[in-house]
N, C-alpha and C. Protein backbone atom coordinates (compact mmCIF):
# COMPACT_ATOMS: atom_id res chain seq x y z
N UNK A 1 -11.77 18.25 -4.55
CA UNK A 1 -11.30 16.96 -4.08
C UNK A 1 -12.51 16.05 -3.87
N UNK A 2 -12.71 14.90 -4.37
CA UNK A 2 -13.50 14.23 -4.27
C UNK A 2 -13.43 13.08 -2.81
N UNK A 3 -14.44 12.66 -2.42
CA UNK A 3 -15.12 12.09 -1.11
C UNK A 3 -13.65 11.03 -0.81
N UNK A 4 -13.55 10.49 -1.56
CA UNK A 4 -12.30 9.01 -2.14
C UNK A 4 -11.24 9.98 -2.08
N UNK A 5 -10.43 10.91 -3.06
CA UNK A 5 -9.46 11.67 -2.63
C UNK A 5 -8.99 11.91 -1.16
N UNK A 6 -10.54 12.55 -0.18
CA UNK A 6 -10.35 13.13 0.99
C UNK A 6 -9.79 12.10 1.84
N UNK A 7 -10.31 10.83 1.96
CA UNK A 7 -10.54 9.28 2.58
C UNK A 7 -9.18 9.64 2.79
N UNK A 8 -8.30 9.36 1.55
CA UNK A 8 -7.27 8.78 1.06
C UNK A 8 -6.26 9.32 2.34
N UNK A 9 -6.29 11.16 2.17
CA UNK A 9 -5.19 11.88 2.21
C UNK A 9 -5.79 12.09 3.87
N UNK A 10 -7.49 11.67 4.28
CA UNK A 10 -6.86 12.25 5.98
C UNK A 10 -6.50 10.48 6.72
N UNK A 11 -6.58 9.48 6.11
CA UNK A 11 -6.30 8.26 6.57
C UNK A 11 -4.61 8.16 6.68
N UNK A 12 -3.60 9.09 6.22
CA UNK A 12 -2.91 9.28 6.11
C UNK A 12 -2.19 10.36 7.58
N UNK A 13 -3.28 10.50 8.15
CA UNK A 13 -3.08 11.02 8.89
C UNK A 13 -3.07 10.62 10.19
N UNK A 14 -2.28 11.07 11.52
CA UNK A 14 -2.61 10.59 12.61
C UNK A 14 -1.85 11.32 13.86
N UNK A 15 -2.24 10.67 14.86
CA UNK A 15 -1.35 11.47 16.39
C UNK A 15 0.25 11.02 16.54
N UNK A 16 0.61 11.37 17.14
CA UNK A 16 2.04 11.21 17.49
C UNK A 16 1.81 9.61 18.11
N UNK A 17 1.36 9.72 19.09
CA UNK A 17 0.77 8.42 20.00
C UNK A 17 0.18 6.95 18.99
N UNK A 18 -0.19 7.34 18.09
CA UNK A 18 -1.13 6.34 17.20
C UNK A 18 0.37 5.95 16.53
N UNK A 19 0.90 6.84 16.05
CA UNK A 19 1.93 6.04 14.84
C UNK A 19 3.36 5.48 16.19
N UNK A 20 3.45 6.12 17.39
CA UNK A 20 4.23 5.35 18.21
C UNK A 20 3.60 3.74 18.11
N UNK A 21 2.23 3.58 18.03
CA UNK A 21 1.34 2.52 18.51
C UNK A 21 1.68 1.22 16.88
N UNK A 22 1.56 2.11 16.26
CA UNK A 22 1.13 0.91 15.11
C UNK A 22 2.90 1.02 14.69
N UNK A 23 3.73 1.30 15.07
CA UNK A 23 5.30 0.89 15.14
C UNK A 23 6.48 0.96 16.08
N UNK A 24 5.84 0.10 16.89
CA UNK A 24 6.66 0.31 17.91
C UNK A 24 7.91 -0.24 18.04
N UNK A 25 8.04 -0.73 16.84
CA UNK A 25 9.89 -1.17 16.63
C UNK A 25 10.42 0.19 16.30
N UNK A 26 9.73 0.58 15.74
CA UNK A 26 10.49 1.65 15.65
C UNK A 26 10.80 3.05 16.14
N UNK A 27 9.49 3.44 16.97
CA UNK A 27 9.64 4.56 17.68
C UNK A 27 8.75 4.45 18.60
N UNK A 28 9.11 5.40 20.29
CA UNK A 28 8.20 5.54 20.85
C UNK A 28 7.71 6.97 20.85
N UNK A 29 7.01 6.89 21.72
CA UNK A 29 6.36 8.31 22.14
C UNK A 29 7.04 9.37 22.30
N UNK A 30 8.12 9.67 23.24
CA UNK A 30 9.06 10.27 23.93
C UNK A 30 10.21 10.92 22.58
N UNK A 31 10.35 9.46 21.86
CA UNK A 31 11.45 9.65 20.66
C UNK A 31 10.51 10.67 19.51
N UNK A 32 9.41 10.41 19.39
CA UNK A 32 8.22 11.20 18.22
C UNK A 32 8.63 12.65 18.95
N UNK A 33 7.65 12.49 20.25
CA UNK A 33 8.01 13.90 20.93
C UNK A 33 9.20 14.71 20.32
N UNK A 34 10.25 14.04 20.50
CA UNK A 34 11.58 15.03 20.42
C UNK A 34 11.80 15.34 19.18
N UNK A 35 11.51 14.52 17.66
CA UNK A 35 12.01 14.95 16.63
C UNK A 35 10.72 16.17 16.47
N UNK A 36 9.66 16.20 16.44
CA UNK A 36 9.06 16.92 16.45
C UNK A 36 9.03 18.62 17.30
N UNK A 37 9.38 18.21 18.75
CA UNK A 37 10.06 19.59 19.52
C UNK A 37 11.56 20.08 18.75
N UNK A 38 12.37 19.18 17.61
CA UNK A 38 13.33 19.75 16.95
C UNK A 38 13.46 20.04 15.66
N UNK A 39 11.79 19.75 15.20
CA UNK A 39 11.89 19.87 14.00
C UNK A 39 12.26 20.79 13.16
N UNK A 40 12.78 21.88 13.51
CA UNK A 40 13.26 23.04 12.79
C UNK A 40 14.53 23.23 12.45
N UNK A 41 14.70 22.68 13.53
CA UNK A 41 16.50 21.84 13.50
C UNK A 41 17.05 20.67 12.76
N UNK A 42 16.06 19.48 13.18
CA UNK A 42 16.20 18.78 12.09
C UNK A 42 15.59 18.55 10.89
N UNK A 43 15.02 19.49 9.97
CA UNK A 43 14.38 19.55 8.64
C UNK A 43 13.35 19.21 8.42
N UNK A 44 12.75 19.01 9.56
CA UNK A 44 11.03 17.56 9.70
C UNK A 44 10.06 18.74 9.32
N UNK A 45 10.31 20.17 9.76
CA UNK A 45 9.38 21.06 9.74
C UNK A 45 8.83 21.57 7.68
N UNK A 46 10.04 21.49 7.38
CA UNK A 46 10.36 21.75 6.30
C UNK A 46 9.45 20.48 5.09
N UNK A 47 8.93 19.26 5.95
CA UNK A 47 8.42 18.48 4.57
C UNK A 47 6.83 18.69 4.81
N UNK A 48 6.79 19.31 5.81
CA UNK A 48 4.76 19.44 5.99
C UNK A 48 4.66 18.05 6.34
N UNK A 49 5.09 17.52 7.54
CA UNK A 49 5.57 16.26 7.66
C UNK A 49 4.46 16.35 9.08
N UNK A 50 4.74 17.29 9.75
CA UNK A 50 4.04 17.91 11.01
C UNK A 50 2.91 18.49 10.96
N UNK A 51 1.36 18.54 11.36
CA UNK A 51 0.64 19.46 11.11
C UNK A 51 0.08 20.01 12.95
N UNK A 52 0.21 21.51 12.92
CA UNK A 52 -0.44 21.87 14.13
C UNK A 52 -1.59 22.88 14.01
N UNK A 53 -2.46 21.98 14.10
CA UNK A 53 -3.84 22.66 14.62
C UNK A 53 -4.62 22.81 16.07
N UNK A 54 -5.07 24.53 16.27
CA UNK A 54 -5.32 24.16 17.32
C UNK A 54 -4.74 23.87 19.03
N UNK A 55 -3.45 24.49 18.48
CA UNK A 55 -2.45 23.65 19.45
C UNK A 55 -2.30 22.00 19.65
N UNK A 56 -2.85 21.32 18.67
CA UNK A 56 -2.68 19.74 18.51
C UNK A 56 -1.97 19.33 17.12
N UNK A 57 -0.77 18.29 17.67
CA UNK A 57 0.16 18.13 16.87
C UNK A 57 -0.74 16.85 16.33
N UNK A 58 -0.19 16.80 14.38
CA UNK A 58 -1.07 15.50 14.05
C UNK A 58 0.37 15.59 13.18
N UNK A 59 0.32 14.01 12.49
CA UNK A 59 1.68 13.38 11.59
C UNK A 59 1.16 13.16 10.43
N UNK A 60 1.68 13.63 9.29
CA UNK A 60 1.21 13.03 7.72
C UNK A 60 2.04 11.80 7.28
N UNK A 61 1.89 10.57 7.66
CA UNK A 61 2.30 9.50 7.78
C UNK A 61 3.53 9.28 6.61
N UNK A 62 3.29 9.37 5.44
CA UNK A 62 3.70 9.29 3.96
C UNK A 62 5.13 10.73 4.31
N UNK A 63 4.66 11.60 4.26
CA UNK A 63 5.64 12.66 4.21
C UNK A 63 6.64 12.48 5.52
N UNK A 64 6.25 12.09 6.49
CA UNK A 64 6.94 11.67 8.13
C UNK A 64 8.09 10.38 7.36
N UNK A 65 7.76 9.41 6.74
CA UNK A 65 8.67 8.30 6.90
C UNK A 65 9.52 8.89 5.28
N UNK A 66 9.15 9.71 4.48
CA UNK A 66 10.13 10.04 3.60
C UNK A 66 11.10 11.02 4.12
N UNK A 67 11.32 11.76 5.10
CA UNK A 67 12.19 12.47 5.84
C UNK A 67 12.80 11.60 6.54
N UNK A 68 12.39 10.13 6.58
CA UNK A 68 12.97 9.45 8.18
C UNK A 68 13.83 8.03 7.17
N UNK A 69 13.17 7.88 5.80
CA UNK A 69 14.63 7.70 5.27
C UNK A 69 15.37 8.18 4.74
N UNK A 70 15.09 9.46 4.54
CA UNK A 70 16.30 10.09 3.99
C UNK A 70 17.33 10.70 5.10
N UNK A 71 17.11 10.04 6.70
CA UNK A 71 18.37 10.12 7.05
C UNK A 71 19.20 9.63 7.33
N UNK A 72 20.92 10.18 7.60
CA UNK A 72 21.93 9.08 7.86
C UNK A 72 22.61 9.41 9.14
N UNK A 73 23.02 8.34 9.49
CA UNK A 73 24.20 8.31 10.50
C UNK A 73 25.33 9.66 10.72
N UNK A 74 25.74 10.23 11.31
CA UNK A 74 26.67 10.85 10.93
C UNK A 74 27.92 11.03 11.48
């Protein structure tokens, strides 16, 4: 993987708290928290959407909002 590749794919990355921050129309903290404490339940676990290192939860931004439209009402 080249220097530019790496950029790319960890800028893509971030805390639960950071992506509450840079959208806060759309989610807070508390709401991140929970899909994440259910992610096994609700399929989030399943896109590598979540990463835990360390015991520290981080979000793959790109893979997080393609699980979050593909859902519906029900």
């Amino acid at each position: 993987m080249t220097h530019t590749q790496q950029e790319k794919t960890l800028s893509d990355v971030c805390l639960p708290k950071a992506l509450a921050e840079e959208y806060p129309e759309l989610f807070t903290k508390p709401q991140l928290d929970w899909l994440i404490k259910t992610r096994h339940k609700n399929g989030l676990a399943e896109t590598g959407a979540v990463l835990k290192i360390s015991r520290k939860i981080y979000i793959h931004k790109t893979r997080f909002f393609e699980w979050f439209m593909e859902q519906k009402a029900a």
